[in-house]
C-alpha atoms as a PDB file:
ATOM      1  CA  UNK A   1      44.617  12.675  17.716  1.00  0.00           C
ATOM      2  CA  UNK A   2      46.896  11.954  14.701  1.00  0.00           C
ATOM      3  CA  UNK A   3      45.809  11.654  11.447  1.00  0.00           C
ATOM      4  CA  UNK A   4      46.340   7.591  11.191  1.00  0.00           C
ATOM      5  CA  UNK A   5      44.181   7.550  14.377  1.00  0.00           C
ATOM      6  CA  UNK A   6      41.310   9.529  12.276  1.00  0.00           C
ATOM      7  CA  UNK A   7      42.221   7.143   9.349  1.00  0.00           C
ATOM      8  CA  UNK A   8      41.569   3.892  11.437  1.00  0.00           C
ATOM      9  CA  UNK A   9      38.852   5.453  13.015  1.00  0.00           C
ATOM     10  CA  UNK A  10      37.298   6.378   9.973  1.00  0.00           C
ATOM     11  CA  UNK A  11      37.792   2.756   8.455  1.00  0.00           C
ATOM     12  CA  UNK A  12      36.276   1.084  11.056  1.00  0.00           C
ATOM     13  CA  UNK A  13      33.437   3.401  12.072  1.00  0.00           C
ATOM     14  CA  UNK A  14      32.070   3.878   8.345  1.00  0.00           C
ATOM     15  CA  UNK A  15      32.454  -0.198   7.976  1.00  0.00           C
ATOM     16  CA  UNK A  16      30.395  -0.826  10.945  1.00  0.00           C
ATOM     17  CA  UNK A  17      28.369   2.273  10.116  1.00  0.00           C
ATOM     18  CA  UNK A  18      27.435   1.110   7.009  1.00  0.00           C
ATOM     19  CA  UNK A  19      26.872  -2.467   7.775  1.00  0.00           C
ATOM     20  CA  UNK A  20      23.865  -1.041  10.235  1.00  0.00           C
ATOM     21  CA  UNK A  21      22.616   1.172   7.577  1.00  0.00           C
ATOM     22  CA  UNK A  22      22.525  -0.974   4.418  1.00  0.00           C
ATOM     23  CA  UNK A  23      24.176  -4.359   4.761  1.00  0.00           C
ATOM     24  CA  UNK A  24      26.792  -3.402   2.315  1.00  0.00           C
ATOM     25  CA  UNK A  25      29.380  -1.285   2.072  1.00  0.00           C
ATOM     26  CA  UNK A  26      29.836   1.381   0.298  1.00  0.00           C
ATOM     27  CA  UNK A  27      33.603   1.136  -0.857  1.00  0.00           C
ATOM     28  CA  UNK A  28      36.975   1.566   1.136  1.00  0.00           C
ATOM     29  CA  UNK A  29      37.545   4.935   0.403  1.00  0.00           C
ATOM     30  CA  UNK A  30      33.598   6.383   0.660  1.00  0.00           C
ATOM     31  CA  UNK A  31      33.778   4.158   4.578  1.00  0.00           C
ATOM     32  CA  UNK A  32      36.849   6.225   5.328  1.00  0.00           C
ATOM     33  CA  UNK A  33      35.432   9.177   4.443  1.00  0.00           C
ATOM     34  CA  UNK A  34      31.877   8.764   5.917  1.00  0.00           C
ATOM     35  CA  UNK A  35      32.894   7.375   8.793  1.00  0.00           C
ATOM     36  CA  UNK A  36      36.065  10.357   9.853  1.00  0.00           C
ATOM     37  CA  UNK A  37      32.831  12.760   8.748  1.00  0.00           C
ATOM     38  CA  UNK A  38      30.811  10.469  11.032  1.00  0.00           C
ATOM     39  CA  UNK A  39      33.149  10.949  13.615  1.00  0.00           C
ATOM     40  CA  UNK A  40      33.153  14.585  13.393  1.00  0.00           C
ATOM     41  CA  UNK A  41      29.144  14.491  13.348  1.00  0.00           C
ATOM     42  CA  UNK A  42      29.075  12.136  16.124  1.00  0.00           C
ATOM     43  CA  UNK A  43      31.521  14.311  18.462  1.00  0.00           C
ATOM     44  CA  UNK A  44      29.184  17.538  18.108  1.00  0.00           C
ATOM     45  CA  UNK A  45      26.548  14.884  18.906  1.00  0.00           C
ATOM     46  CA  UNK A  46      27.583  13.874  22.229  1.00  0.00           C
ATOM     47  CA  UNK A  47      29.009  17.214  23.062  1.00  0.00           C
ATOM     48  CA  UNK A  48      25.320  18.707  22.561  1.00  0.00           C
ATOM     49  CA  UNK A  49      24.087  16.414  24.708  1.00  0.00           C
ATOM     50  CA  UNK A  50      26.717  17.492  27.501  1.00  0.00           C
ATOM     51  CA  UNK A  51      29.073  13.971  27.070  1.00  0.00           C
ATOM     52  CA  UNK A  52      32.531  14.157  25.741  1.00  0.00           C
ATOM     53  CA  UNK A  53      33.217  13.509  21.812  1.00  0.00           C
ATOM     54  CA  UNK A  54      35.914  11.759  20.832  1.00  0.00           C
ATOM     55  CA  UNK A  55      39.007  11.079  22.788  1.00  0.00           C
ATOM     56  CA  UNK A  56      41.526   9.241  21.004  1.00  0.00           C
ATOM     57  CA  UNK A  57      41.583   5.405  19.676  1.00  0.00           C
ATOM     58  CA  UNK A  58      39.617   3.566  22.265  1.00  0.00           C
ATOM     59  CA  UNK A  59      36.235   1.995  22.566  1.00  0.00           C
ATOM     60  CA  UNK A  60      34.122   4.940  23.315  1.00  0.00           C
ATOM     61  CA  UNK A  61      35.333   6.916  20.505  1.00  0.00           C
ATOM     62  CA  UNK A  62      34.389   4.358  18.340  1.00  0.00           C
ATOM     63  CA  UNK A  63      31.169   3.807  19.564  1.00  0.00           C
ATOM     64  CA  UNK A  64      30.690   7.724  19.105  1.00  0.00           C
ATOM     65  CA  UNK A  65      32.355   7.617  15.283  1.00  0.00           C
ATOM     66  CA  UNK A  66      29.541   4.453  14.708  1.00  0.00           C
ATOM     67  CA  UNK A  67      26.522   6.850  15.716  1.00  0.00           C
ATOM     68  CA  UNK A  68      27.619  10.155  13.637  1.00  0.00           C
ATOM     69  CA  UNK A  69      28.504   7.500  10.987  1.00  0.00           C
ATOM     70  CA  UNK A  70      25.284   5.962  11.426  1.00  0.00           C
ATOM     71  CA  UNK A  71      23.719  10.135  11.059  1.00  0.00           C
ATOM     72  CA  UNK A  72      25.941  10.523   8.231  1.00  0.00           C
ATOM     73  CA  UNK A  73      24.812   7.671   6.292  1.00  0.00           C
ATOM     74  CA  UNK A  74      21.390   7.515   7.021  1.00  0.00           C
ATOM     75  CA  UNK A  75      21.347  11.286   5.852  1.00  0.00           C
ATOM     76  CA  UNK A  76      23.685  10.455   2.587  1.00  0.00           C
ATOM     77  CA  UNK A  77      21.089   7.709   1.331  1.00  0.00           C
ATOM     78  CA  UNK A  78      17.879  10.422   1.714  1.00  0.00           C
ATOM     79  CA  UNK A  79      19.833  12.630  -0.498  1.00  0.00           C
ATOM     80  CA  UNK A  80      21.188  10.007  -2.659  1.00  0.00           C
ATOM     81  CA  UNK A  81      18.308   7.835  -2.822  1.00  0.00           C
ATOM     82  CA  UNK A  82      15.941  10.228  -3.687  1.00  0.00           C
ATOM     83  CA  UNK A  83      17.775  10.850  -7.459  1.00  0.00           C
ATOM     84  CA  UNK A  84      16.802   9.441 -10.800  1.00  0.00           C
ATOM     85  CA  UNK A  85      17.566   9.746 -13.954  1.00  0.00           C
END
């Protein structure tokens, strides 16, 4: 998969991603990132589970990219949350 398929993977899975987790996003360029990390996250997911990760720029991969993204997130705001100053 190309890197502009990861990009607009990425976009769209840390959008939706973060729209379950919060109800906000959390900028353009931390969705991108979360979500092609979510992506990642979600493929070794599936894969433990014995289903395939992510295949290329179709539906499926993009409902695995929203789970890890989901993972990702819901992991970032325990960490994140959890500081003050």
């Amino acid at each position: 998969m190309g890197i502009i398929s990861w990009i607009i993977l990425g976009v769209i899975a840390g959008f939706i991603g973060s729209k379950i987790v919060n109800k906000t996003g959390q900028g353009m360029i931390m969705d991108i990132v979360l979500g092609i990390v979510g992506a990642i996250v979600g493929g070794l997911i599936f894969s433990a589970f014995g289903a395939s990760g992510v295949t290329g720029l179709n539906i499926y991969s993009l409902i695995v990219a929203v789970v890890g993204a989901v993972v990702v997130l819901w992991a970032y705001h325990q960490f994140a949350g959890k500081r003050t100053i």
